[in-house]
Protein backbone atom coordinates (compact mmCIF):
# COMPACT_ATOMS: atom_id res chain seq x y z
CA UNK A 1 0.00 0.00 0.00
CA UNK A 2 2.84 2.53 1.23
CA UNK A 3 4.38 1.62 -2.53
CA UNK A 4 1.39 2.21 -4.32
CA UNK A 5 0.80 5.55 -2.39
CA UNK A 6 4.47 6.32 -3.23
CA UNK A 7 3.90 5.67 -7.12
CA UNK A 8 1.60 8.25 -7.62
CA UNK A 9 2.41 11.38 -9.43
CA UNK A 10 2.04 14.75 -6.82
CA UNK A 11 -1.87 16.03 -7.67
CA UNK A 12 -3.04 12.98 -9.13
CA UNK A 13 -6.28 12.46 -7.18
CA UNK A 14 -7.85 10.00 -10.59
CA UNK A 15 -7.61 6.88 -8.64
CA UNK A 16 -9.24 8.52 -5.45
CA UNK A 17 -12.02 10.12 -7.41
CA UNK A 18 -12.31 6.55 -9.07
CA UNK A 19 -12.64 5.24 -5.82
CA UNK A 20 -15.89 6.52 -4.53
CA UNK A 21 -18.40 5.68 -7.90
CA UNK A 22 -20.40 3.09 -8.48
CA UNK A 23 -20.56 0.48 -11.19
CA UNK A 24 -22.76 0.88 -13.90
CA UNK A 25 -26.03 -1.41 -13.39
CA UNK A 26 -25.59 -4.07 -16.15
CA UNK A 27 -28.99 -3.58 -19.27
CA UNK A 28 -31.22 -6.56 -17.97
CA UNK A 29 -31.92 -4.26 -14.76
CA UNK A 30 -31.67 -1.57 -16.57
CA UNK A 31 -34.78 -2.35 -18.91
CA UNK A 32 -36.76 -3.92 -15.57
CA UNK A 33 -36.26 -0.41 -14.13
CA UNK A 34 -37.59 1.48 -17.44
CA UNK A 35 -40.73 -1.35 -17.46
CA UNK A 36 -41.70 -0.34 -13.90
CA UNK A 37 -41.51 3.29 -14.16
CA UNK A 38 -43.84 2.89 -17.24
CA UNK A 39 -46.50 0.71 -15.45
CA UNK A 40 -46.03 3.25 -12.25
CA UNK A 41 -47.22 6.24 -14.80
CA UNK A 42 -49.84 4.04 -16.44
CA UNK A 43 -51.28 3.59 -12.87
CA UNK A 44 -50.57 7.56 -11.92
CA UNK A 45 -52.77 8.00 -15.13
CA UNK A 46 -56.16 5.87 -13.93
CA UNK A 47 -55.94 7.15 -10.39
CA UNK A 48 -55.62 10.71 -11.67
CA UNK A 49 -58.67 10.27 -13.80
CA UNK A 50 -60.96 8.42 -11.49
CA UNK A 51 -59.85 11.31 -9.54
CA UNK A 52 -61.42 13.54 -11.92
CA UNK A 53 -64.56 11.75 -12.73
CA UNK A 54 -65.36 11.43 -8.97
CA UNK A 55 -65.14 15.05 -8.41
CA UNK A 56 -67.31 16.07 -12.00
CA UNK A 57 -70.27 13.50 -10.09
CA UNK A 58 -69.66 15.08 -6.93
CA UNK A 59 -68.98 11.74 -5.18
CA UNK A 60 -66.08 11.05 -3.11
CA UNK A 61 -63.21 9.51 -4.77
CA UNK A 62 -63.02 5.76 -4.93
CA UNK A 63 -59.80 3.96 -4.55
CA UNK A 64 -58.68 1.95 -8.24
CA UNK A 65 -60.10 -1.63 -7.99
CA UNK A 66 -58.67 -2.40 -11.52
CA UNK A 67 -55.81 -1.27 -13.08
CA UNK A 68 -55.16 -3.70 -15.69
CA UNK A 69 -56.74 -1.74 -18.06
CA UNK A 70 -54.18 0.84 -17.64
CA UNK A 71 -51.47 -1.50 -17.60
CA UNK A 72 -52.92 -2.90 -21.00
CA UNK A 73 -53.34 0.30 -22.77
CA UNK A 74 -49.60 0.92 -21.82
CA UNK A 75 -48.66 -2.54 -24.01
CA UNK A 76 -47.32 -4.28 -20.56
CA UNK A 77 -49.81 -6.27 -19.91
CA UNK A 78 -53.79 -7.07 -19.97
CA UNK A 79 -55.66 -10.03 -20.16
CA UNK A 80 -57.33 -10.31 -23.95
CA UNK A 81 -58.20 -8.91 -26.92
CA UNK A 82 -61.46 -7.87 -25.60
CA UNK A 83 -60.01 -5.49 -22.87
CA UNK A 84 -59.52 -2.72 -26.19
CA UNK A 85 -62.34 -0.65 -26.94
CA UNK A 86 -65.48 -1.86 -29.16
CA UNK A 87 -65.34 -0.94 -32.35
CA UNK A 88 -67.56 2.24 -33.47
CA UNK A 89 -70.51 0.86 -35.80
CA UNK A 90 -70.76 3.20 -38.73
CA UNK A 91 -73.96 4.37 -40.74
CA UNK A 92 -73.76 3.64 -44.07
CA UNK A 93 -75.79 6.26 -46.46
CA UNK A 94 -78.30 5.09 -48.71
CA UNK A 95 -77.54 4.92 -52.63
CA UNK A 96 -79.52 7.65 -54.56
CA UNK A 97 -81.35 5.67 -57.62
CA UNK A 98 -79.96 8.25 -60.26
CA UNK A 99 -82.64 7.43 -62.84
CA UNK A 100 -85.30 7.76 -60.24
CA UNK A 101 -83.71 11.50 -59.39
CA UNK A 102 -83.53 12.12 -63.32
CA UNK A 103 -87.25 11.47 -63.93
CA UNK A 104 -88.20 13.28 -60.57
CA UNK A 105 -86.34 15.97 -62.14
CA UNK A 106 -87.67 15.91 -65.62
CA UNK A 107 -91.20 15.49 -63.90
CA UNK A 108 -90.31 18.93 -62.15
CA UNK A 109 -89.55 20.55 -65.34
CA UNK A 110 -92.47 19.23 -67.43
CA UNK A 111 -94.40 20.60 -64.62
CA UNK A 112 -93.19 24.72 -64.34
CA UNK A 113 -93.21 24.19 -68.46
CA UNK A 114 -97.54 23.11 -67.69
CA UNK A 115 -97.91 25.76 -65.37
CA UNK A 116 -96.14 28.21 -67.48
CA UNK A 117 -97.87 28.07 -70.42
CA UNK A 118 -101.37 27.89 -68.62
CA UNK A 119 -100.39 31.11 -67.17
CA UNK A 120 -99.61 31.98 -71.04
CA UNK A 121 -102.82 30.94 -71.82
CA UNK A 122 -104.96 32.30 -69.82
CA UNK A 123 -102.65 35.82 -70.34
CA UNK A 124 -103.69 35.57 -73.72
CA UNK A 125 -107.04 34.88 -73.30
CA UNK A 126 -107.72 37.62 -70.84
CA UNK A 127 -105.89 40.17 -73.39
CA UNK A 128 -106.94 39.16 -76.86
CA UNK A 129 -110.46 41.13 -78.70
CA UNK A 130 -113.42 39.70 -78.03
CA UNK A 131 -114.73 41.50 -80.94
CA UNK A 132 -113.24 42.40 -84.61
CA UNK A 133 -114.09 43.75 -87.93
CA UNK A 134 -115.23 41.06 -90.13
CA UNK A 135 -112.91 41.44 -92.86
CA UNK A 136 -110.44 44.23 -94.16
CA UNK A 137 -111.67 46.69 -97.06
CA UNK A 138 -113.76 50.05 -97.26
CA UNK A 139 -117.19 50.27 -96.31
CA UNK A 140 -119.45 50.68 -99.11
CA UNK A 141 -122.82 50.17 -98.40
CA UNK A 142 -125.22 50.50 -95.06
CA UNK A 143 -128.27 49.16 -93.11
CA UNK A 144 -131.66 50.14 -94.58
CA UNK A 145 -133.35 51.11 -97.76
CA UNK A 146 -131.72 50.27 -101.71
CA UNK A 147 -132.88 50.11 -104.90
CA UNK A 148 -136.68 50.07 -103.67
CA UNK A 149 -135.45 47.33 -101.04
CA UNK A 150 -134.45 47.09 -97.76
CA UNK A 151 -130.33 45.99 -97.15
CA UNK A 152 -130.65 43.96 -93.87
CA UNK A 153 -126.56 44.48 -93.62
CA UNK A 154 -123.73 46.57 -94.44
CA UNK A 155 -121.07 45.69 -97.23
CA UNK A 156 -117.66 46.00 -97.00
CA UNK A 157 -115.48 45.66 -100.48
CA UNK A 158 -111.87 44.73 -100.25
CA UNK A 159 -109.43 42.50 -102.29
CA UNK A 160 -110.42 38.77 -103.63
CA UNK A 161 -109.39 36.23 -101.48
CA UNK A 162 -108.91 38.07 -98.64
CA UNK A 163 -109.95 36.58 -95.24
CA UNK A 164 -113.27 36.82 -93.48
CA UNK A 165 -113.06 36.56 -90.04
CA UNK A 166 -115.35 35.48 -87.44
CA UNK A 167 -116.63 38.96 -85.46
CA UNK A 168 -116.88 37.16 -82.26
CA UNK A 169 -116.98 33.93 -80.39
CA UNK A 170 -119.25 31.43 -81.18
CA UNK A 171 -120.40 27.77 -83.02
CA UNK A 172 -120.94 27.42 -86.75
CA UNK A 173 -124.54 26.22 -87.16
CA UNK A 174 -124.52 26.71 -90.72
CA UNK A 175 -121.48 27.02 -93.88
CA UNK A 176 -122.91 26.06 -97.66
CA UNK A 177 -125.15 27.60 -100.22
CA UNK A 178 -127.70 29.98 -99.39
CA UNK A 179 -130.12 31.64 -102.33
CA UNK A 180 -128.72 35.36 -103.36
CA UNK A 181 -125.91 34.95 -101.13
CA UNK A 182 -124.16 32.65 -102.90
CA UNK A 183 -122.34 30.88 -99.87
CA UNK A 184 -122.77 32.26 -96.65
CA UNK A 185 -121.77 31.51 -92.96
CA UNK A 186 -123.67 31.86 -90.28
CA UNK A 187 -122.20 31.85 -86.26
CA UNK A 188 -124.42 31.81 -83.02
CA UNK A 189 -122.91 33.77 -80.13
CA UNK A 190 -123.09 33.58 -76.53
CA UNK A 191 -126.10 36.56 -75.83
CA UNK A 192 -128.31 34.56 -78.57
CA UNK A 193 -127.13 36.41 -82.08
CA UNK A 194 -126.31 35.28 -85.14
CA UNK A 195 -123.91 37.12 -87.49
CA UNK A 196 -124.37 35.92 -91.22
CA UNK A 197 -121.44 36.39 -93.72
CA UNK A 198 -122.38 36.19 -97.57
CA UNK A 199 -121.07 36.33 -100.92
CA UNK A 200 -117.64 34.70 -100.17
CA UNK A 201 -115.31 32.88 -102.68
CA UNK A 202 -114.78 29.62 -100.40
CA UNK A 203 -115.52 28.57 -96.58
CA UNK A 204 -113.07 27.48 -94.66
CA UNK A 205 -114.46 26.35 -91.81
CA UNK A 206 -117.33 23.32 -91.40
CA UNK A 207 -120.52 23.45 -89.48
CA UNK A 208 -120.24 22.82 -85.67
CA UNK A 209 -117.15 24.56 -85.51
CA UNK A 210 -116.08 26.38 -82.69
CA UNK A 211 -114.66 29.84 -83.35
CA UNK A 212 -113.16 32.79 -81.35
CA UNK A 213 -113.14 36.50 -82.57
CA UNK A 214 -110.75 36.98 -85.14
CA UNK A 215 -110.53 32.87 -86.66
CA UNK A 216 -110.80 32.80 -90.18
CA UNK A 217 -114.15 30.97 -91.73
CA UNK A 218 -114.22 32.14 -95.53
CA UNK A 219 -112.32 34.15 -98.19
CA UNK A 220 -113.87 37.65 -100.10
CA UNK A 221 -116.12 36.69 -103.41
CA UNK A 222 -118.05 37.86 -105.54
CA UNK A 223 -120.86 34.30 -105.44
CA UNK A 224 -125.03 34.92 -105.45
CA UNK A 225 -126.22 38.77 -106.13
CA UNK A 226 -123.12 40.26 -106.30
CA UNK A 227 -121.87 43.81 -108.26
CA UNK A 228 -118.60 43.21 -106.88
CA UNK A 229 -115.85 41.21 -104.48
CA UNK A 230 -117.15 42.42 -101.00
CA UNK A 231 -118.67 40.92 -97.66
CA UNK A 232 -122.09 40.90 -96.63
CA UNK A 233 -122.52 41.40 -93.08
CA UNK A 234 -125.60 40.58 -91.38
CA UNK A 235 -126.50 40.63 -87.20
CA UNK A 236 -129.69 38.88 -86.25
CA UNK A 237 -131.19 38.96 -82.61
CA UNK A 238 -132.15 35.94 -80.64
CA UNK A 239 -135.64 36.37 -82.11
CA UNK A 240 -134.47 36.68 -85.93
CA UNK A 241 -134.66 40.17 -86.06
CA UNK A 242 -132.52 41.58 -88.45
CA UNK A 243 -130.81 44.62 -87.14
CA UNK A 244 -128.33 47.33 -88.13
CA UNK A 245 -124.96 46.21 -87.72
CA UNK A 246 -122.93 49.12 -87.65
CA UNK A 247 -123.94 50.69 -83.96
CA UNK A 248 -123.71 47.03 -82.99
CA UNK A 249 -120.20 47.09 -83.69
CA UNK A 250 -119.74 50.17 -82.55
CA UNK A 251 -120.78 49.57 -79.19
CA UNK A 252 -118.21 46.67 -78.91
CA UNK A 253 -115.61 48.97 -79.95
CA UNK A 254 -115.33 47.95 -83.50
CA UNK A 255 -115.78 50.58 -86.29
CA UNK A 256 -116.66 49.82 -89.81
C-alpha cells in the first residue's frame, strides 16, 4: 500500500475520485427499471382520472379496484383482446337511384313548363279582342233602304281572297249555299245572335265549328247577287230580327 501511495504522481487524485463511484447497473436491470416506471405512470394515469370523474359526479373519490386496463393500454400487460375498446358501428348512407332523381327531375320541369304556359294561356285569353271587324276593305254600303229594297246588312269591299273573319266567339250552325248569297256563314254567339257572312269565294271552316273572334271561316267573293268582291254582313237577334250592324259594332268597340 505505502508503494502504491508512493507511485503516484504529486496532484493525481484520478484513482481517489475513481474510488468513490459506483458500477454501472448491467442492461437486464436496466430495462426492468424502465418497465416499472412505465407501469407506475400508467397507474398515476387511472388514479388521476378516477380522480377527476369522482369530483365532476360530486362523489367522493373511490380507490382503483382495476388497473389492468391501464397496464394494457400501456402494451405491458392485460388479459385479452377484448379489454380494447369496441369498435364504433358506422352508418352507411343510402344509394340515390340516379334514374329515379332524373325522372323526378324531368317530372319537375315538365311541370313549371304546364304551369307556365297555362299562365300563357290564360294571359292571352284575358288580353286578346273579343270582338273584330269582319274582314279588311272600305265600307261601301249601309243598313236600310236600296234600290226600292231594304239591305238587312252593311257591305264591305276589299281585295279577292282576302280573309273573313269570325266577329266574335261562337259555333258554326250553318257554312254552304244559301239563295242570293251565294255561300254564306252563319255563327251563333253567346247573348243569342247570329252574325251571317255572304257572298264569299270559299268557306273554310265546317258546321259545328267552334270559333273565337278573329278565326278565319271564308275568303272575299263575288258568289249569289253580287256587283262586286265584298262581304255581306248581317247581325240577327235571338228572335231573328234583323238589325243594323254598324252601332252594334260600334258599341263593342269595332268601327266599320
Amino acid at each position: 500500500m505505502l508503494l502504491e501511495a508512493l507511485d503516484r504522481a504529486p496532484g493525481d487524485d484520478r484513482a481517489e475520485r475513481g474510488a468513490h463511484r459506483l458500477p454501472a447497473p448491467p442492461p437486464a436491470l436496466r430495462g426492468r427499471v424502465v418497465v416499472a416506471a412505465v407501469a407506475i405512470g400508467a397507474f398515476a394515469a387511472a388514479a388521476a382520472g378516477q380522480t377527476l370523474k369522482a369530483g365532476a359526479s360530486g362523489d367522493d373519490i373511490a380507490p382503483l379496484s382495476n388497473t389492468d386496463g391501464a397496464t394494457a393500454a400501456f402494451g405491458v400487460g392485460g388479459d385479452s383482446v377484448t379489454d380494447a375498446a369496441a369498435p364504433e358501428i358506422l352508418t352507411v348512407a343510402q344509394v340515390t337511384d340516379a334514374g329515379s332523381e332524373a325522372r323526378k327531375l324531368t317530372q319537375s320541369a315538365q311541370l313549371i313548363a304546364n304551369r307556365t304556359a297555362k299562365i300563357e294561356a290564360e294571359k292571352a285569353e284575358a288580353t286578346r279582342p273579343k270582338y273584330v271587324r269582319p274582314a279588311e276593305g272600305v265600307f261601301t254600303s249601309g243598313f236600310g233602304a236600296r234600290w226600292g229594297t231594304t239591305h238587312f246588312g252593311v257591305d264591305i269591299a276589299g281585295k279577292f281572297g282576302s280573309p273573313i273573319r269570325a266577329v266574335t266567339d261562337g259555333v258554326v250552325i250553318e257554312a254552304g249555299p244559301a239563295s242570293g248569297f251565294g255561300l254564306w256563314v252563319r255563327i251563333l254567339h253567346a247573348d243569342g245572335t247570329v252574325s251571317v257572312y255572304g257572298h264569299m269565294d270559299s268557306i273554310t271552316i265546317k258546321e259545328g265549328a267552334k270559333v273565337k273572334a278573329g278565326d278565319q271561316i271564308a275568303r272575299m267573293g263575288n258568289r249569289g247577287q253580287s256587283t262586286g268582291t265584298h262581304l255581306h254582313f248581317e247581325i240577327w237577334d235571338s228572335s231573328g230580327r234583323k238589325m243594323n250592324p254598324a252601332p252594334w259594332l260600334a258599341q263593342r268597340n269595332v268601327k266599320l
